[in-house]
C-alpha atoms as a PDB file:
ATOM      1  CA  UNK A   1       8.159  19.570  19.068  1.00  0.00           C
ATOM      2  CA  UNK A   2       9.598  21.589  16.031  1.00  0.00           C
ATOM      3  CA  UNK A   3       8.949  19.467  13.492  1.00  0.00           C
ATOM      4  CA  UNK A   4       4.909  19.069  14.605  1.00  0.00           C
ATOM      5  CA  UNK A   5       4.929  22.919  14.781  1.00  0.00           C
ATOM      6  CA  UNK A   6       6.648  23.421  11.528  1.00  0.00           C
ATOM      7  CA  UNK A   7       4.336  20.923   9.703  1.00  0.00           C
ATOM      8  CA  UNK A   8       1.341  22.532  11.208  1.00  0.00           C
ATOM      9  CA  UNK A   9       2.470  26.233  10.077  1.00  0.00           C
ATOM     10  CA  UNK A  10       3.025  24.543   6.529  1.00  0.00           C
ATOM     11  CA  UNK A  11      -0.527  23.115   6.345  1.00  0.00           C
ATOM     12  CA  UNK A  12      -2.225  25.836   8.067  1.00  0.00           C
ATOM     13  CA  UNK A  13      -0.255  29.127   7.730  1.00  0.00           C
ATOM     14  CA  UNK A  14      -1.049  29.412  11.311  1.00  0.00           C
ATOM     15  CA  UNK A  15       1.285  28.620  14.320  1.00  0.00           C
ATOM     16  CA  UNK A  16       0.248  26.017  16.521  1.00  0.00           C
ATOM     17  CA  UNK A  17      -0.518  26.592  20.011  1.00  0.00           C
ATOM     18  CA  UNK A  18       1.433  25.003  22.414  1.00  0.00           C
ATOM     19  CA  UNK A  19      -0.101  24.493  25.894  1.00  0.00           C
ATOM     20  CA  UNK A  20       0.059  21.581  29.194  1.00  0.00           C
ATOM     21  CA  UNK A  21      -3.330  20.809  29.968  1.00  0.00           C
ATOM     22  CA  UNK A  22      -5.058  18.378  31.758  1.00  0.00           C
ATOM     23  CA  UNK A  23      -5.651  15.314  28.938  1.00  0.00           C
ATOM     24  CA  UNK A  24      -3.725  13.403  26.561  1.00  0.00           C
ATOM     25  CA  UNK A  25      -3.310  10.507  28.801  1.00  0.00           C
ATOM     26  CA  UNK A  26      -1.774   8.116  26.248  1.00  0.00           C
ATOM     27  CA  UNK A  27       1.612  10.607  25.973  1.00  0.00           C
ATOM     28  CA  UNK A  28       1.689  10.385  30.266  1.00  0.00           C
ATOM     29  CA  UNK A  29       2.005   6.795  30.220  1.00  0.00           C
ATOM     30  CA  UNK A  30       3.865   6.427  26.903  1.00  0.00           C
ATOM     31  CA  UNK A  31       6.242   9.281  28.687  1.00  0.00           C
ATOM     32  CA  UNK A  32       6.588   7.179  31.643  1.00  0.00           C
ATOM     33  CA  UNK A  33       7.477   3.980  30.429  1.00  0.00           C
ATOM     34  CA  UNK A  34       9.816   5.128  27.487  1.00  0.00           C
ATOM     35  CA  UNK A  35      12.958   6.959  28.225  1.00  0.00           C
ATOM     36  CA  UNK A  36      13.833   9.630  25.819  1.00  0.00           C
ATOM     37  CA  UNK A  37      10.475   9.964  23.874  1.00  0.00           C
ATOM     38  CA  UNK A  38       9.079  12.972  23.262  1.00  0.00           C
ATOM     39  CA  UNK A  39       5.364  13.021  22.855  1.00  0.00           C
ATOM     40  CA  UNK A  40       2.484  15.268  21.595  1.00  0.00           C
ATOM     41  CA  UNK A  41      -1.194  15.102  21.761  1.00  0.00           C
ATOM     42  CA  UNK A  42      -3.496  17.053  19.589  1.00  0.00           C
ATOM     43  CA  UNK A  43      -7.073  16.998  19.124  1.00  0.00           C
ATOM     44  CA  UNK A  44     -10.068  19.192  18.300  1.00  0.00           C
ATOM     45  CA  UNK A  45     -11.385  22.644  20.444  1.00  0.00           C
ATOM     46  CA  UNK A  46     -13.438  20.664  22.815  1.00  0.00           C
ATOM     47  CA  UNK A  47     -15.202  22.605  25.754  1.00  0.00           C
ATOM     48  CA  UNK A  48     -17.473  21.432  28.690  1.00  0.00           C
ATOM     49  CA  UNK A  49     -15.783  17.565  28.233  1.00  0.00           C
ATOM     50  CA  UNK A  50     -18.143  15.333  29.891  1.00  0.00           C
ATOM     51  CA  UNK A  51     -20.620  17.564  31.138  1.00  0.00           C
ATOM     52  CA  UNK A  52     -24.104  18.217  29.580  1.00  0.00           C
ATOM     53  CA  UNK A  53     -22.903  21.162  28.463  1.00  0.00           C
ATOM     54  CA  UNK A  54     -20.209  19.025  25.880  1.00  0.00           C
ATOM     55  CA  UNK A  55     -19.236  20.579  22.650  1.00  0.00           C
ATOM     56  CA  UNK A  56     -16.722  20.142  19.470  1.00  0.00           C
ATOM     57  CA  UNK A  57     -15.825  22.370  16.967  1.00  0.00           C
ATOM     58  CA  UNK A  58     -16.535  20.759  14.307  1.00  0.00           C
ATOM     59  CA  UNK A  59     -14.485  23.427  11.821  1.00  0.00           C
ATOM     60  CA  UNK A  60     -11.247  22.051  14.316  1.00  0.00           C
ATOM     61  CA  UNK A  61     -11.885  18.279  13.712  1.00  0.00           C
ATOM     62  CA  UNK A  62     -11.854  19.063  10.198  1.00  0.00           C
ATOM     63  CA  UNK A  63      -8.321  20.372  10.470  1.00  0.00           C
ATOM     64  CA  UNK A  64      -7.086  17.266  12.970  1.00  0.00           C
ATOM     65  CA  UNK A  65      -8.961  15.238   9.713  1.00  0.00           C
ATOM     66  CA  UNK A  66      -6.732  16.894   7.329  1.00  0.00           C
END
């Protein structure tokens, strides 16, 4: 997980926030089925995921772009 913060603080000057939430479901099975691995998810600020109320910041998918 160092290295993936450390990149991000070089690209963006900014530290990356590290939180578990309820997604990334591609690292859970990975994570299962592959001892030792260490795995990361990142993504866009999403909010209101599959609702009507669904949005995506678009300034963030720029960033994941970069």
């Amino acid at each position: 997980m160092l290295a993936a913060a450390d990149l991000y603080k070089k690209m963006f000057d900014a530290d990356i926030e590290i939180t578990k939430i309820h997604a990334g479901l591609e690292c859970a099975v990975f994570s299962g089925k592959i001892k030792d691995i260490d795995a990361i998810s990142i993504g866009p600020n999403m909010e209101g995921v599959h609702t009507t109320s669904e949005r995506l910041s678009i300034s963030s998918t720029q960033r994941e772009w970069k």
